[in-house]
N, C-alpha and C. Protein backbone atom coordinates (compact mmCIF):
# COMPACT_ATOMS: atom_id res chain seq x y z
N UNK A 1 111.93 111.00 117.80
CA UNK A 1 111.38 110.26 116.67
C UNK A 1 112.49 109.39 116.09
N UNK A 2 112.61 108.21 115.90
CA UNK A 2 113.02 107.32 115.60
C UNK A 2 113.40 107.34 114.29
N UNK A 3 114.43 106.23 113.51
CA UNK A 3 114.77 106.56 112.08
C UNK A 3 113.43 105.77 111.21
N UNK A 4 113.30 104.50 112.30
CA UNK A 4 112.21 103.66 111.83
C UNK A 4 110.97 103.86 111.42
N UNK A 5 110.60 105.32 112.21
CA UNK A 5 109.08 106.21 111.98
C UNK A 5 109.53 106.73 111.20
N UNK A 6 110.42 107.14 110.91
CA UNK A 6 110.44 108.08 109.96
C UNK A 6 110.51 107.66 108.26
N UNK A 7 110.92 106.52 107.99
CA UNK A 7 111.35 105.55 107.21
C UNK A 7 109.87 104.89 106.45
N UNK A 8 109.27 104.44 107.89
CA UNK A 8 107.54 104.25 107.24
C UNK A 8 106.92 105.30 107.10
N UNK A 9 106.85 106.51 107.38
CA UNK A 9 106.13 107.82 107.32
C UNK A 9 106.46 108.11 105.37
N UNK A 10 107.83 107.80 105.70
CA UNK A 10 107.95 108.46 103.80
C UNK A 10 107.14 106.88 103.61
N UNK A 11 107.39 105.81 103.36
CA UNK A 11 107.03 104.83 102.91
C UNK A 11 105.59 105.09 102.27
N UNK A 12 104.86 105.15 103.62
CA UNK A 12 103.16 105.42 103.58
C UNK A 12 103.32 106.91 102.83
N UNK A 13 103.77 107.79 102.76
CA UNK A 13 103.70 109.29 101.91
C UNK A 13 103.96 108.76 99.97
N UNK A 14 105.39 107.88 100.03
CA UNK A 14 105.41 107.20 98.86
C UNK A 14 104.30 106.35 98.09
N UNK A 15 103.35 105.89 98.99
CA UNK A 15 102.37 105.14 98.71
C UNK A 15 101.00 105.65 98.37
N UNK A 16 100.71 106.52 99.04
CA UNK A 16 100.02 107.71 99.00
C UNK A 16 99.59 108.26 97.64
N UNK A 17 101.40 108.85 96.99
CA UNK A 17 101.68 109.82 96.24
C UNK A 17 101.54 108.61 94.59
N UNK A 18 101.40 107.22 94.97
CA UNK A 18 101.68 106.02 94.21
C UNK A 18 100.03 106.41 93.45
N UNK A 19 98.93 106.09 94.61
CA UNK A 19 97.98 105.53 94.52
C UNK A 19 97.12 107.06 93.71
N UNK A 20 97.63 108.32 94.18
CA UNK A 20 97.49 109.28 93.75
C UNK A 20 97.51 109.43 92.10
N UNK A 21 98.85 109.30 92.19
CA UNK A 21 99.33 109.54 90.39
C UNK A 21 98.68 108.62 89.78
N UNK A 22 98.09 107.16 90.22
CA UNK A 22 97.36 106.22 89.48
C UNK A 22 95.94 107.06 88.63
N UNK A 23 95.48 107.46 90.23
CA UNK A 23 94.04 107.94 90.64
C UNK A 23 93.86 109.53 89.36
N UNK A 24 94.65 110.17 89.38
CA UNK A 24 94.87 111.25 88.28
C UNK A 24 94.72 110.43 87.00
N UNK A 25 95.44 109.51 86.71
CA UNK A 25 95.73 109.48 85.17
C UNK A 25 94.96 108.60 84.30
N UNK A 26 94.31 108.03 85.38
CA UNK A 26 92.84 107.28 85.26
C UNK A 26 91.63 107.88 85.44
N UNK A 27 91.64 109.20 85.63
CA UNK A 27 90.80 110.28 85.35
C UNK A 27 90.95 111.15 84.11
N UNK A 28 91.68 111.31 84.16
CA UNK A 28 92.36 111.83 82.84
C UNK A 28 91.26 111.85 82.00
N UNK A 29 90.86 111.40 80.93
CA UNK A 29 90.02 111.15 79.87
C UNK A 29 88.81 111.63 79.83
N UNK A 30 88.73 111.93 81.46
CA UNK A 30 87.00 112.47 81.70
C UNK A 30 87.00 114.03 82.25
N UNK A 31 88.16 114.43 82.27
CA UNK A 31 88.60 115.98 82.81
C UNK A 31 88.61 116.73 81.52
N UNK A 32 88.47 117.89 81.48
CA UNK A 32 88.19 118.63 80.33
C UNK A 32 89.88 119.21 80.20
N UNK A 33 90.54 118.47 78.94
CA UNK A 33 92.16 119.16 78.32
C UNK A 33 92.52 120.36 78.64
N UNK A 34 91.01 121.12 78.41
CA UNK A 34 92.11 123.05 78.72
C UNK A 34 92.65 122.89 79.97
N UNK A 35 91.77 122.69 80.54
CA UNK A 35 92.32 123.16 82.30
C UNK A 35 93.06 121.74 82.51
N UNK A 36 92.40 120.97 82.62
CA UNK A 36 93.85 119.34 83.08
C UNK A 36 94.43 119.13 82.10
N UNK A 37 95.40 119.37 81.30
CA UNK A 37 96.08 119.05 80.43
C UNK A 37 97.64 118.41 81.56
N UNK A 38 97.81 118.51 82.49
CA UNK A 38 98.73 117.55 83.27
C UNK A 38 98.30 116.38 83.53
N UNK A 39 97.11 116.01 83.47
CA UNK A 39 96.79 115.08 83.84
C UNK A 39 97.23 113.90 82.30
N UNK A 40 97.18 114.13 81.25
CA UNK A 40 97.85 113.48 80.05
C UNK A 40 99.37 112.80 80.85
N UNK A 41 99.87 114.04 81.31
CA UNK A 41 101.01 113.17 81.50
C UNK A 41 101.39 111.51 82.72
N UNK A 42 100.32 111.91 83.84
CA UNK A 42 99.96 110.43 83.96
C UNK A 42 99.35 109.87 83.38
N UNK A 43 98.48 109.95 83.15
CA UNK A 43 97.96 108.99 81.65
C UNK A 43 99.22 108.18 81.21
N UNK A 44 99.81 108.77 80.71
CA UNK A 44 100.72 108.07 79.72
C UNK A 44 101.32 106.80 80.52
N UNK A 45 101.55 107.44 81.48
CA UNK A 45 102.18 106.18 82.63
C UNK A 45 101.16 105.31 83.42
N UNK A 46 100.66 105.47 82.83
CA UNK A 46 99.17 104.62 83.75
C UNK A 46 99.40 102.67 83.79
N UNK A 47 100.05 102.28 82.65
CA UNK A 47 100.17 101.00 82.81
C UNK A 47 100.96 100.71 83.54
N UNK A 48 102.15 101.43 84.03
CA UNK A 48 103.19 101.38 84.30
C UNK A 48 102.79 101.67 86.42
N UNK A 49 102.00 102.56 86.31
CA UNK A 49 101.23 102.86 87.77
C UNK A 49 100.37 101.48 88.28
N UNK A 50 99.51 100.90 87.21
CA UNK A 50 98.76 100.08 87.47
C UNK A 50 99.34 98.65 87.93
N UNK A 51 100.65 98.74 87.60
CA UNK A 51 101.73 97.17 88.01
C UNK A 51 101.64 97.93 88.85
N UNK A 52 102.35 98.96 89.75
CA UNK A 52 102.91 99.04 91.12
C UNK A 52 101.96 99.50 92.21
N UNK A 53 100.40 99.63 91.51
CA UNK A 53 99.81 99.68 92.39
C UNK A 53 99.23 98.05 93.10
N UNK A 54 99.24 97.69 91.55
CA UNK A 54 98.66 96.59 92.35
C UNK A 54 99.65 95.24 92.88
N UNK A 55 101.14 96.06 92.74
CA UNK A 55 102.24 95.05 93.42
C UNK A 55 102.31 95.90 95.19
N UNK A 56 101.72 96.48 94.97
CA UNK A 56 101.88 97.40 96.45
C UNK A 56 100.55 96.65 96.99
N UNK A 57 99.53 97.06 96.49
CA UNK A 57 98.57 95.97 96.90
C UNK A 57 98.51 94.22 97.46
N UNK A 58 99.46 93.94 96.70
CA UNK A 58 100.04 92.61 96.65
C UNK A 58 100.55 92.69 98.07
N UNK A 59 101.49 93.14 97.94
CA UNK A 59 102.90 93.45 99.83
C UNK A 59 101.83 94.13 100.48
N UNK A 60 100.59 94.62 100.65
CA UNK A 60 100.03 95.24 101.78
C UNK A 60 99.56 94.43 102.40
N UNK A 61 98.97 93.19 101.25
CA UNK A 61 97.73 91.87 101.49
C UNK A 61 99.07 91.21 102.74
N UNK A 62 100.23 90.64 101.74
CA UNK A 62 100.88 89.68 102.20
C UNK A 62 101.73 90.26 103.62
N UNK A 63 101.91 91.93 103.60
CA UNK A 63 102.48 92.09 104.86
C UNK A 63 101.39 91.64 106.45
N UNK A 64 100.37 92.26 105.85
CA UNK A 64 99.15 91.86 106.90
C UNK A 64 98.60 90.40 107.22
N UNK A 65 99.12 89.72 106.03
CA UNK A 65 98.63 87.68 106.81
C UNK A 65 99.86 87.94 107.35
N UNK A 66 101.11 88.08 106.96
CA UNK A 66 102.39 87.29 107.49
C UNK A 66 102.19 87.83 109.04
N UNK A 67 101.92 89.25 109.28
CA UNK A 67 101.77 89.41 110.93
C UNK A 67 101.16 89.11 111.84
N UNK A 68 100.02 88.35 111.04
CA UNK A 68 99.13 87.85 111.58
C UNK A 68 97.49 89.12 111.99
N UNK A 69 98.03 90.21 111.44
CA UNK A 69 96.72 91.12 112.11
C UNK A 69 95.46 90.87 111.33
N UNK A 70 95.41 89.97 109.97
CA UNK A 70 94.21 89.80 109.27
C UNK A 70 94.23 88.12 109.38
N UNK A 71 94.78 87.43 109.94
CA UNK A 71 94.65 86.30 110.09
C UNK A 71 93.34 85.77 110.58
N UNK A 72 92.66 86.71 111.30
CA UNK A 72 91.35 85.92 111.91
C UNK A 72 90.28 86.41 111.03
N UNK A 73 90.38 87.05 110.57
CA UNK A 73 90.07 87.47 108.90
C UNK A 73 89.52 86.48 107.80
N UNK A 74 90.09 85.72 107.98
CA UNK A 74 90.12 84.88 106.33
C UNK A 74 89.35 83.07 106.94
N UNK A 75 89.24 82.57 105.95
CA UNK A 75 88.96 81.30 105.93
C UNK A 75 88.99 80.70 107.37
N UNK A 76 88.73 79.73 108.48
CA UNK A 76 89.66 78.98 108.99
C UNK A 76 90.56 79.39 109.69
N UNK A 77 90.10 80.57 110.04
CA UNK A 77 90.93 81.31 111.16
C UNK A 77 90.79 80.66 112.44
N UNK A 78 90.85 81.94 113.63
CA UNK A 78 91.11 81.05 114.73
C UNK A 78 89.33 81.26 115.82
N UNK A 79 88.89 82.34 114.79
CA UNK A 79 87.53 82.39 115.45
C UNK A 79 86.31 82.34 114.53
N UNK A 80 85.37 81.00 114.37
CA UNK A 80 84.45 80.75 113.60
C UNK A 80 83.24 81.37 113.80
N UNK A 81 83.00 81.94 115.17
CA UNK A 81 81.69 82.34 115.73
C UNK A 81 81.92 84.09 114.46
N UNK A 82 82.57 84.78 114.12
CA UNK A 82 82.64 86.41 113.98
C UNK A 82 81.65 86.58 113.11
N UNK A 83 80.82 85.63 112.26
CA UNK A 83 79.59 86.06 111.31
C UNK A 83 78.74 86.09 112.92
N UNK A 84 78.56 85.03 113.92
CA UNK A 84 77.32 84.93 114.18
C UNK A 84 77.85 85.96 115.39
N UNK A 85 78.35 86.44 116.44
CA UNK A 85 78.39 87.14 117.01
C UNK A 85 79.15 88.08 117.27
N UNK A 86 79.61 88.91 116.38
CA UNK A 86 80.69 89.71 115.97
C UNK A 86 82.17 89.26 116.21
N UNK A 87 83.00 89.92 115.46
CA UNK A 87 84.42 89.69 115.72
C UNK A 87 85.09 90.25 116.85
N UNK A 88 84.68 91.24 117.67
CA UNK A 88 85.09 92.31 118.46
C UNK A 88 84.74 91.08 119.87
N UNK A 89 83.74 90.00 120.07
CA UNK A 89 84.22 89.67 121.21
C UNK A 89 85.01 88.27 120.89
N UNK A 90 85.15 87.55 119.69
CA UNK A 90 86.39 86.93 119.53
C UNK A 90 87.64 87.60 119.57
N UNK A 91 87.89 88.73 119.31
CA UNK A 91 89.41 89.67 119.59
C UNK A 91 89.16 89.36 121.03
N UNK A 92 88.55 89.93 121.94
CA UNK A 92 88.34 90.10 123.49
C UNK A 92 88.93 88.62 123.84
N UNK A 93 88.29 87.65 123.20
CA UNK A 93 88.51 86.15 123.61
C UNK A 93 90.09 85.73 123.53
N UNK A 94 90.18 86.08 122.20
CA UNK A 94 91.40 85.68 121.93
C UNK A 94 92.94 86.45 122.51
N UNK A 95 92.36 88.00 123.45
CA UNK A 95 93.17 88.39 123.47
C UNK A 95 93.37 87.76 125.33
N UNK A 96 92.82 86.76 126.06
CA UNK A 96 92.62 86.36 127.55
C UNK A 96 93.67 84.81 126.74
N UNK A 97 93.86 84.72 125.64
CA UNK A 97 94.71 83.70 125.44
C UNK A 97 93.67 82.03 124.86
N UNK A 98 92.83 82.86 124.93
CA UNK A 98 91.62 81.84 124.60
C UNK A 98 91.15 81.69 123.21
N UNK A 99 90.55 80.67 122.44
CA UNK A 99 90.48 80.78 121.07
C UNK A 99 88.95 80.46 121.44
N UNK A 100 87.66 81.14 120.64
CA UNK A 100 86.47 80.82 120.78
C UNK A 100 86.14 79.98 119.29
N UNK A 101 85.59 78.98 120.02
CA UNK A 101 84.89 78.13 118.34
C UNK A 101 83.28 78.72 118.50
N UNK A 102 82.52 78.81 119.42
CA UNK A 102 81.54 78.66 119.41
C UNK A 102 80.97 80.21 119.83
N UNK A 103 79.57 80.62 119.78
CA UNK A 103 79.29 82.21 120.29
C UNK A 103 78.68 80.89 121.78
N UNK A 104 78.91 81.93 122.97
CA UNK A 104 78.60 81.56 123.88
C UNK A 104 79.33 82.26 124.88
């Protein structure tokens, strides 16, 4: 195992544990105090969760155009047919080196 797997493994565990502590403390309010009374303490940090979730959100969007794996995804991509005849045989197309405009 590599240092590099191992590096994104905490990454994605960090992210995880991000979206988690959000997910608690934004529940918070609707959990009954006796028994969740930990949950107050995210709460408190909740604004502070809500920037880094949604700056993590931000770098997930922008890591995935920059690689290109959601590129055929969006606007003006490289395959127009994927409403009319699914995306799965524009991947097929595109992966013979071919770009499909049209279903056919």
């Amino acid at each position: 195992m590599g240092v590099r797997r191992v590096l994104q493994g905490l990454a994605w565990s960090g992210a995880g544990l991000l979206v988690a502590a959000f997910l608690i403390g934004y529940a918070a309010p609707y959990l009954p105090p006796a028994r969740f009374w930990w949950t107050d303490l995210f709460a408190v940090l909740l604004p502070a969760l809500a920037a880094a979730v949604g700056l993590l959100g931000i770098g997930l969007v922008g890591q995935g155009a920059y690689s290109g794996r959601w590129g055929r995804l969006g606007g003006g991509g490289h395959c127009s047919c994927s409403s009319h005849c699914g995306l799965d045989r524009c991947q097929r197309g595109r992966r013979r080196g071919t770009t499909r405009t049209r279903c056919g």
